[in-house]
PDB file of N, CA and C in Angstrom:
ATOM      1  N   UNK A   1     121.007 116.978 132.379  1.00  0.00           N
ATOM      2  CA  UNK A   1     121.258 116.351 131.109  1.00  0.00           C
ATOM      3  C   UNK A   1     121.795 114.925 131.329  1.00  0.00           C
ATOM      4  N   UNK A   2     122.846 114.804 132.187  1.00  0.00           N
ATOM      5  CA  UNK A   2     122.983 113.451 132.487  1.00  0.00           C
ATOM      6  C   UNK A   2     122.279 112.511 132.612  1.00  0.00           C
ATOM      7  N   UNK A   3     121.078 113.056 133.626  1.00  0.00           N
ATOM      8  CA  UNK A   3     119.825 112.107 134.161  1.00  0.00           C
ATOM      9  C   UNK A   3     119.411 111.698 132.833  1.00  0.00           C
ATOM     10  N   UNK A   4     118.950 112.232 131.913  1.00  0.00           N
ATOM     11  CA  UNK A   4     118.359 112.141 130.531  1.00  0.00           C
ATOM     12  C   UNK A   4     119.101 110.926 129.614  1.00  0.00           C
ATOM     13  N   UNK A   5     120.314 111.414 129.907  1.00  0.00           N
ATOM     14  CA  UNK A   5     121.130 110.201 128.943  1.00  0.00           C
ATOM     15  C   UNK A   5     121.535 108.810 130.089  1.00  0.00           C
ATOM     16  N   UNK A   6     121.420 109.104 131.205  1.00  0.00           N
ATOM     17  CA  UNK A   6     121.299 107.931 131.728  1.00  0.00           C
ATOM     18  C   UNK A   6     119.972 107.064 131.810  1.00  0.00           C
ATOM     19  N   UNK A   7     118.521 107.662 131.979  1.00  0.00           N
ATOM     20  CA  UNK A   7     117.507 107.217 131.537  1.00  0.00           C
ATOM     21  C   UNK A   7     117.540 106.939 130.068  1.00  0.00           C
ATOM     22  N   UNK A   8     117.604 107.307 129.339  1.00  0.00           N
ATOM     23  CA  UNK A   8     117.986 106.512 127.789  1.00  0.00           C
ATOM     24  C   UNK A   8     118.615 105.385 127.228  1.00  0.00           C
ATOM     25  N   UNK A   9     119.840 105.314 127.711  1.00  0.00           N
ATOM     26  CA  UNK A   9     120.483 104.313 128.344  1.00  0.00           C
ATOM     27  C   UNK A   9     120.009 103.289 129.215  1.00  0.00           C
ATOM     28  N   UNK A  10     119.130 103.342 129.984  1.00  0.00           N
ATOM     29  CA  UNK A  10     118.506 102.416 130.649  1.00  0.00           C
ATOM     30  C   UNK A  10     117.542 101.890 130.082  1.00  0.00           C
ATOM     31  N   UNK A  11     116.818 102.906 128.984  1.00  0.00           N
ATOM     32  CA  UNK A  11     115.551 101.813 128.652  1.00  0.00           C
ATOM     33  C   UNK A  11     116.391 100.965 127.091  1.00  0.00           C
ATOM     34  N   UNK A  12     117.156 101.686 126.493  1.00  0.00           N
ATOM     35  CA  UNK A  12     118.039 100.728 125.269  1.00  0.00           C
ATOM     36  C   UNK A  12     118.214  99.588 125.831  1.00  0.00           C
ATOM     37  N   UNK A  13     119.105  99.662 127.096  1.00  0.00           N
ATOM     38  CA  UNK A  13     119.633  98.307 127.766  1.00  0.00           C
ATOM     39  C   UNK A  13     118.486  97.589 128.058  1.00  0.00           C
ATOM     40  N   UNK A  14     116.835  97.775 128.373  1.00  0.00           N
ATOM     41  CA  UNK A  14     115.883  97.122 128.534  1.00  0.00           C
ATOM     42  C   UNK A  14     115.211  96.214 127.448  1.00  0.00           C
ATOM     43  N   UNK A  15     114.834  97.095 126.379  1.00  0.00           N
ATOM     44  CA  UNK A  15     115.483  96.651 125.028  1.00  0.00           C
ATOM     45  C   UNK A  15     115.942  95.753 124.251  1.00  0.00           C
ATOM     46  N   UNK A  16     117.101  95.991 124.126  1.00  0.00           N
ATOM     47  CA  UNK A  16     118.119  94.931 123.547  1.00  0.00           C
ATOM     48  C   UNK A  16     118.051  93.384 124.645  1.00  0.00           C
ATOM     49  N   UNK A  17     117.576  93.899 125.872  1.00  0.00           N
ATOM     50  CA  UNK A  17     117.669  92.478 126.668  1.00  0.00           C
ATOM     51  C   UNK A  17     116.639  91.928 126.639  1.00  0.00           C
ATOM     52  N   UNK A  18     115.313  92.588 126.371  1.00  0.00           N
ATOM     53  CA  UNK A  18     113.927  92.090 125.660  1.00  0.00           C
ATOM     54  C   UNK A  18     114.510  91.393 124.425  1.00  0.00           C
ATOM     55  N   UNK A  19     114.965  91.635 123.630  1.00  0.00           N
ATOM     56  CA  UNK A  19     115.376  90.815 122.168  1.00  0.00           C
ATOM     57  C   UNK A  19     116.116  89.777 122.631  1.00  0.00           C
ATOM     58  N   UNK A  20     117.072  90.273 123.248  1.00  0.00           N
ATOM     59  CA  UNK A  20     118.431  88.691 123.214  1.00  0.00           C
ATOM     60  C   UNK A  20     117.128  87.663 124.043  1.00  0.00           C
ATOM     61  N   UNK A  21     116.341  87.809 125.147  1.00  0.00           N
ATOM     62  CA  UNK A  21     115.815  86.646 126.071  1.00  0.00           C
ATOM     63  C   UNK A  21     114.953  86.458 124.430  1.00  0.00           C
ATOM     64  N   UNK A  22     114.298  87.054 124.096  1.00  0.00           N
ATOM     65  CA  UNK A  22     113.020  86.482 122.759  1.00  0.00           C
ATOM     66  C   UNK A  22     114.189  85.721 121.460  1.00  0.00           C
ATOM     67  N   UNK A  23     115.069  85.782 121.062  1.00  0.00           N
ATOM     68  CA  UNK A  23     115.984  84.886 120.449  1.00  0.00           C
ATOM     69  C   UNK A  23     116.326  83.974 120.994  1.00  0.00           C
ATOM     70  N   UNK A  24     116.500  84.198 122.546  1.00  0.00           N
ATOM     71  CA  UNK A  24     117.131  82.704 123.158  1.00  0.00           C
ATOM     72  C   UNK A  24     115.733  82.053 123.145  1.00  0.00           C
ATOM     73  N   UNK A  25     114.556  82.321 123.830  1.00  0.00           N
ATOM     74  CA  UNK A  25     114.058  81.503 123.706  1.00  0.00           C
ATOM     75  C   UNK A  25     112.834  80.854 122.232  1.00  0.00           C
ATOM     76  N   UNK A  26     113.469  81.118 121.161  1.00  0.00           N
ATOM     77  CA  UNK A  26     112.485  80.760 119.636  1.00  0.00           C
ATOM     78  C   UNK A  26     114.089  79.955 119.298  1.00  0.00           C
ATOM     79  N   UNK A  27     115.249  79.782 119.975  1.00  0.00           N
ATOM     80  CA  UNK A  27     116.525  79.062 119.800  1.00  0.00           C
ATOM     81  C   UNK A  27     116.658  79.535 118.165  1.00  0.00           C
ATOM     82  N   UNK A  28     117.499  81.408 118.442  1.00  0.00           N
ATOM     83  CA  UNK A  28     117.801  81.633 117.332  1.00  0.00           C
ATOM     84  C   UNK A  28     118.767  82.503 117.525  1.00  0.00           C
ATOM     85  N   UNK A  29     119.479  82.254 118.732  1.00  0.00           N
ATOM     86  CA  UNK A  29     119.994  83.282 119.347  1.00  0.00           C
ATOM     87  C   UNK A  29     121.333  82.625 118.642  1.00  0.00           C
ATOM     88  N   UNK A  30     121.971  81.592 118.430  1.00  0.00           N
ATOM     89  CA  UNK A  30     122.930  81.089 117.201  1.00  0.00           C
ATOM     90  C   UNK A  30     123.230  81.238 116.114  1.00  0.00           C
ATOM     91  N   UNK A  31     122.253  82.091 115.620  1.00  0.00           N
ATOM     92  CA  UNK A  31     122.068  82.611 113.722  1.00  0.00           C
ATOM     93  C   UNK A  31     121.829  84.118 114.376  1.00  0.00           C
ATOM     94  N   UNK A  32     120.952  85.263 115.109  1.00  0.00           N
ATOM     95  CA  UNK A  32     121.075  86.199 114.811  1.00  0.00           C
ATOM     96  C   UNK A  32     121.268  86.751 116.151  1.00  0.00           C
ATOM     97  N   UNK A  33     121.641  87.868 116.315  1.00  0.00           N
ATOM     98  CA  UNK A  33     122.123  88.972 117.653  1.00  0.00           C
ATOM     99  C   UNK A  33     121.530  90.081 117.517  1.00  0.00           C
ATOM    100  N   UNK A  34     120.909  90.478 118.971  1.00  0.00           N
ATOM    101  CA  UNK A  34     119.953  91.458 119.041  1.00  0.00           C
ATOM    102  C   UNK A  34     120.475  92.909 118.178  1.00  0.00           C
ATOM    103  N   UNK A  35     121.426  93.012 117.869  1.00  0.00           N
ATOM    104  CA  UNK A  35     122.716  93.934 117.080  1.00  0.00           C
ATOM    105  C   UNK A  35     121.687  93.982 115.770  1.00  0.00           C
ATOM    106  N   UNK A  36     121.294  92.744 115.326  1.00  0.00           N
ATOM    107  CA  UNK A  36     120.919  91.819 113.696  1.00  0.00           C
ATOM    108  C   UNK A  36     119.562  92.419 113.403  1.00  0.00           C
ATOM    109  N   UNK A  37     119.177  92.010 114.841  1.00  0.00           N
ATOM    110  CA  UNK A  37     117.080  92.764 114.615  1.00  0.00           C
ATOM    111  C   UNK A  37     117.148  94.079 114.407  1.00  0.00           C
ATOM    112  N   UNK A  38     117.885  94.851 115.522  1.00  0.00           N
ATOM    113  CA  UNK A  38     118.201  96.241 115.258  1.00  0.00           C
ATOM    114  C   UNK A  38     118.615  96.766 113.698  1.00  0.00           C
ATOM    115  N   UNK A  39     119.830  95.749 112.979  1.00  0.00           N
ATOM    116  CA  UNK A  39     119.708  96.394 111.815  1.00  0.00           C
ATOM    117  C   UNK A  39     118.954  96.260 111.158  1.00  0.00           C
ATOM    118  N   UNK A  40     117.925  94.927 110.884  1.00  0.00           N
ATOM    119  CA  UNK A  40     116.963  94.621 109.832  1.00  0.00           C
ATOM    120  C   UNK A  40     116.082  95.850 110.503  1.00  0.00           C
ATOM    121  N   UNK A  41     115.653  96.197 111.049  1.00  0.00           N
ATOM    122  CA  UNK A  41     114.557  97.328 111.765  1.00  0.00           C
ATOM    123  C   UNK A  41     115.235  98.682 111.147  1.00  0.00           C
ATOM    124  N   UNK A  42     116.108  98.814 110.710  1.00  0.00           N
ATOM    125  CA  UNK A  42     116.623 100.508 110.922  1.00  0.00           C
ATOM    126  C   UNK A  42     115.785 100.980 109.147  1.00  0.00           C
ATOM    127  N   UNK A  43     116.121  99.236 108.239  1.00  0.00           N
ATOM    128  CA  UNK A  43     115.726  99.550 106.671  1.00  0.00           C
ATOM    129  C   UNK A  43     113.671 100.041 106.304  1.00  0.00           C
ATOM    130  N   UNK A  44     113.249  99.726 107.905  1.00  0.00           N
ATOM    131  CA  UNK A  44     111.575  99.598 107.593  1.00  0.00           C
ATOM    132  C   UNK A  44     111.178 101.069 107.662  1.00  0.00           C
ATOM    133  N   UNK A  45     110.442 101.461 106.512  1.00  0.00           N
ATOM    134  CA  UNK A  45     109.904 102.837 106.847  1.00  0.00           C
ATOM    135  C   UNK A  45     108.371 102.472 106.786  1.00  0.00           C
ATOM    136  N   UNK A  46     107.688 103.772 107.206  1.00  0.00           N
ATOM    137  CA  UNK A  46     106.483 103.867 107.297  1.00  0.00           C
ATOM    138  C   UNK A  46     106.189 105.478 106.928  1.00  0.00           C
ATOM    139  N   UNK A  47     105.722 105.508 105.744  1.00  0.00           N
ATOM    140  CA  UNK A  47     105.515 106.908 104.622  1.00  0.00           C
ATOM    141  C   UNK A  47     104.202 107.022 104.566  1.00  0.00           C
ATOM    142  N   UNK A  48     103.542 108.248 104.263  1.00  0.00           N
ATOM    143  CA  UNK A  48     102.126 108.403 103.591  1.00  0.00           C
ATOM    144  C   UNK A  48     101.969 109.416 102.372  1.00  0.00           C
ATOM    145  N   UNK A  49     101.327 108.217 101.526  1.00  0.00           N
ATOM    146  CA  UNK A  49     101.184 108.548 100.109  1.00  0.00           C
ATOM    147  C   UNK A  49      99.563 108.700 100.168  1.00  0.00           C
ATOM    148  N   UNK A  50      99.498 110.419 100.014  1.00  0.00           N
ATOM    149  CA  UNK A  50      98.067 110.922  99.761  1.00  0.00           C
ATOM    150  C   UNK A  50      97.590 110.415 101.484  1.00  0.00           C
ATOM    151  N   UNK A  51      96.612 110.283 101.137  1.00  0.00           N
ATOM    152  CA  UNK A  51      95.766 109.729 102.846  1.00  0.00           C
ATOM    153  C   UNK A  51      96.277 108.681 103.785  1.00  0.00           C
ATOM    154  N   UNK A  52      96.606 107.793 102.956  1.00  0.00           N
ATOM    155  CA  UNK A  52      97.087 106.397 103.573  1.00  0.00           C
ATOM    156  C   UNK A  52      98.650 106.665 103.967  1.00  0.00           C
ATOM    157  N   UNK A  53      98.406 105.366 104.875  1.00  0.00           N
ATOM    158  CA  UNK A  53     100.479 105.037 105.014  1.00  0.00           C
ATOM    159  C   UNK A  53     100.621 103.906 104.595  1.00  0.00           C
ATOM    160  N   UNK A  54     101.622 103.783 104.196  1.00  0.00           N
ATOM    161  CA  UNK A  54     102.430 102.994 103.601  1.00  0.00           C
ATOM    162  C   UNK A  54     103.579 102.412 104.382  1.00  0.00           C
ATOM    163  N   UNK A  55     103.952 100.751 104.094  1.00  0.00           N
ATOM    164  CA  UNK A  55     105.205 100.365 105.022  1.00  0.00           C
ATOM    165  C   UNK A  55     105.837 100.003 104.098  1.00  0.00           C
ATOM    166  N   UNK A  56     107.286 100.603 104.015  1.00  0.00           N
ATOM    167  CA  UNK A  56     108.142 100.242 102.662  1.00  0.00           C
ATOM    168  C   UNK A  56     108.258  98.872 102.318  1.00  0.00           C
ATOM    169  N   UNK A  57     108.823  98.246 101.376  1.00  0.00           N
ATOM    170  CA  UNK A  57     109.470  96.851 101.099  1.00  0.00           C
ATOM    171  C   UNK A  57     110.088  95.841 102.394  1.00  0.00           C
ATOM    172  N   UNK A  58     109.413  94.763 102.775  1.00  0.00           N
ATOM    173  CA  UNK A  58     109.853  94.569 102.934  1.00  0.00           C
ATOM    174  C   UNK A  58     110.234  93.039 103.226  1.00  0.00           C
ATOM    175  N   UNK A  59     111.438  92.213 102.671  1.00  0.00           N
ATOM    176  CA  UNK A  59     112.015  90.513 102.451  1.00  0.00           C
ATOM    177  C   UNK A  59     111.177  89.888 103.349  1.00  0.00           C
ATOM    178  N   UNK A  60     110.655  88.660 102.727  1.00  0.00           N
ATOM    179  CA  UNK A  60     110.048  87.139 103.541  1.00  0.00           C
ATOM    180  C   UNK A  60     110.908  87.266 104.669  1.00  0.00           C
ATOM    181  N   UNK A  61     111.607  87.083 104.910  1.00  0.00           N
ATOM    182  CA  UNK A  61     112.949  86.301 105.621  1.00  0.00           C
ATOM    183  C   UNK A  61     112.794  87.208 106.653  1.00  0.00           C
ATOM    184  N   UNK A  62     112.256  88.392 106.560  1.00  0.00           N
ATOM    185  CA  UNK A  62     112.440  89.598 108.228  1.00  0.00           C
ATOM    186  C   UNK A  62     111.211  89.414 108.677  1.00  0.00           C
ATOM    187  N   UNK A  63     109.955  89.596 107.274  1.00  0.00           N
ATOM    188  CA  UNK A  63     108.907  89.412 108.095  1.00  0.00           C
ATOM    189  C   UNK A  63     108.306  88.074 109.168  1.00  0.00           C
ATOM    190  N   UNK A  64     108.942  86.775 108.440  1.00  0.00           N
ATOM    191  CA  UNK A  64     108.938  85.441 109.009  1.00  0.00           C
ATOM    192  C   UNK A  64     109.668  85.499 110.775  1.00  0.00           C
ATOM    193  N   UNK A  65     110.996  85.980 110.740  1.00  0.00           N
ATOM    194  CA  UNK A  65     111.569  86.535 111.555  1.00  0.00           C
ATOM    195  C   UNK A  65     110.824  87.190 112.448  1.00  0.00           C
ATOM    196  N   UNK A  66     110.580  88.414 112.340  1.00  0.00           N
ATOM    197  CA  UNK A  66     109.819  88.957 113.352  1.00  0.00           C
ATOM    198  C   UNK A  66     108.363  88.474 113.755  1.00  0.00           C
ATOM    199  N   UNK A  67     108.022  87.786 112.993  1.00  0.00           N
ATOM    200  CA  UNK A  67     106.421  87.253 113.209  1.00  0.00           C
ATOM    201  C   UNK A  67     106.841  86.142 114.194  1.00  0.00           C
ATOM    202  N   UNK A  68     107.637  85.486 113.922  1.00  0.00           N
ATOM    203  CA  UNK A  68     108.417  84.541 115.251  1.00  0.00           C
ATOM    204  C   UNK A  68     108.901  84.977 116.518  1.00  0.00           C
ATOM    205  N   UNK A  69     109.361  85.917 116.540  1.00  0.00           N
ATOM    206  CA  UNK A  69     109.795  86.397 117.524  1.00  0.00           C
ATOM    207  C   UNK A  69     108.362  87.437 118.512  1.00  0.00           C
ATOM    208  N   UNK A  70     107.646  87.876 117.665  1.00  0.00           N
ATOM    209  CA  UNK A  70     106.305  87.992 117.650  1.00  0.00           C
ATOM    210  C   UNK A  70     106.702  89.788 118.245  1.00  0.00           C
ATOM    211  N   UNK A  71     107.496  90.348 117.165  1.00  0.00           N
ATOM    212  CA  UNK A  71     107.603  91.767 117.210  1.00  0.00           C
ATOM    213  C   UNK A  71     106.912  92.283 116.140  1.00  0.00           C
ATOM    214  N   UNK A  72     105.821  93.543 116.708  1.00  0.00           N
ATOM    215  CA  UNK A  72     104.444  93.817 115.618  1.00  0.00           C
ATOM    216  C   UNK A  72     105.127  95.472 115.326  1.00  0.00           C
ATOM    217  N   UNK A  73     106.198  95.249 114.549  1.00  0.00           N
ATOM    218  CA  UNK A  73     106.710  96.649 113.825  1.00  0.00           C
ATOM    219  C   UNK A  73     105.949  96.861 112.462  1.00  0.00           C
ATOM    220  N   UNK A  74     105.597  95.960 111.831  1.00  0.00           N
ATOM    221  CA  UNK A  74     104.811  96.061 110.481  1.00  0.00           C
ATOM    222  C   UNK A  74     103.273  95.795 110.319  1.00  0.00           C
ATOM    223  N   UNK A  75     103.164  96.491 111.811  1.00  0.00           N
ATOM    224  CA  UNK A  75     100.869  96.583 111.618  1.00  0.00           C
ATOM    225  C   UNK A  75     101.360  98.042 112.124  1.00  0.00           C
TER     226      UNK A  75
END
């Protein structure tokens, strides 16, 4: 069980250090913290109504954001 939560732990920490280097380098690492992407990410769902899916609501300002940072959570 350890091994498990130490492999888990290792790929989070891979992760979050993928985000902080992609903020430092779009120089936005001054306005948001890999902490910031994580929360705007926790509000996105992806539902299916009848056949299709659906990606909930979601603000200019995250999608601009992540399209910059060039994270493809909303295809």
């Amino acid at each position: 069980m350890l091994e498990g939560w130490l492999m888990a732990n290792f790929i989070a920490l891979i992760a979050y250090y993928r985000l902080f280097i992609a903020l430092k380098e779009n120089e936005l690492i001054c306005k948001y913290s890999p902490a910031d992407i994580v929360e705007m990410s926790t509000n996105i769902y992806k539902f299916k109504i009848g056949e299709t899916w659906t990606l909930s609501e979601t603000n200019k300002k995250t999608i601009q954001l992540f399209n910059k940072l060039k994270i493809d959570y909303l295809n």
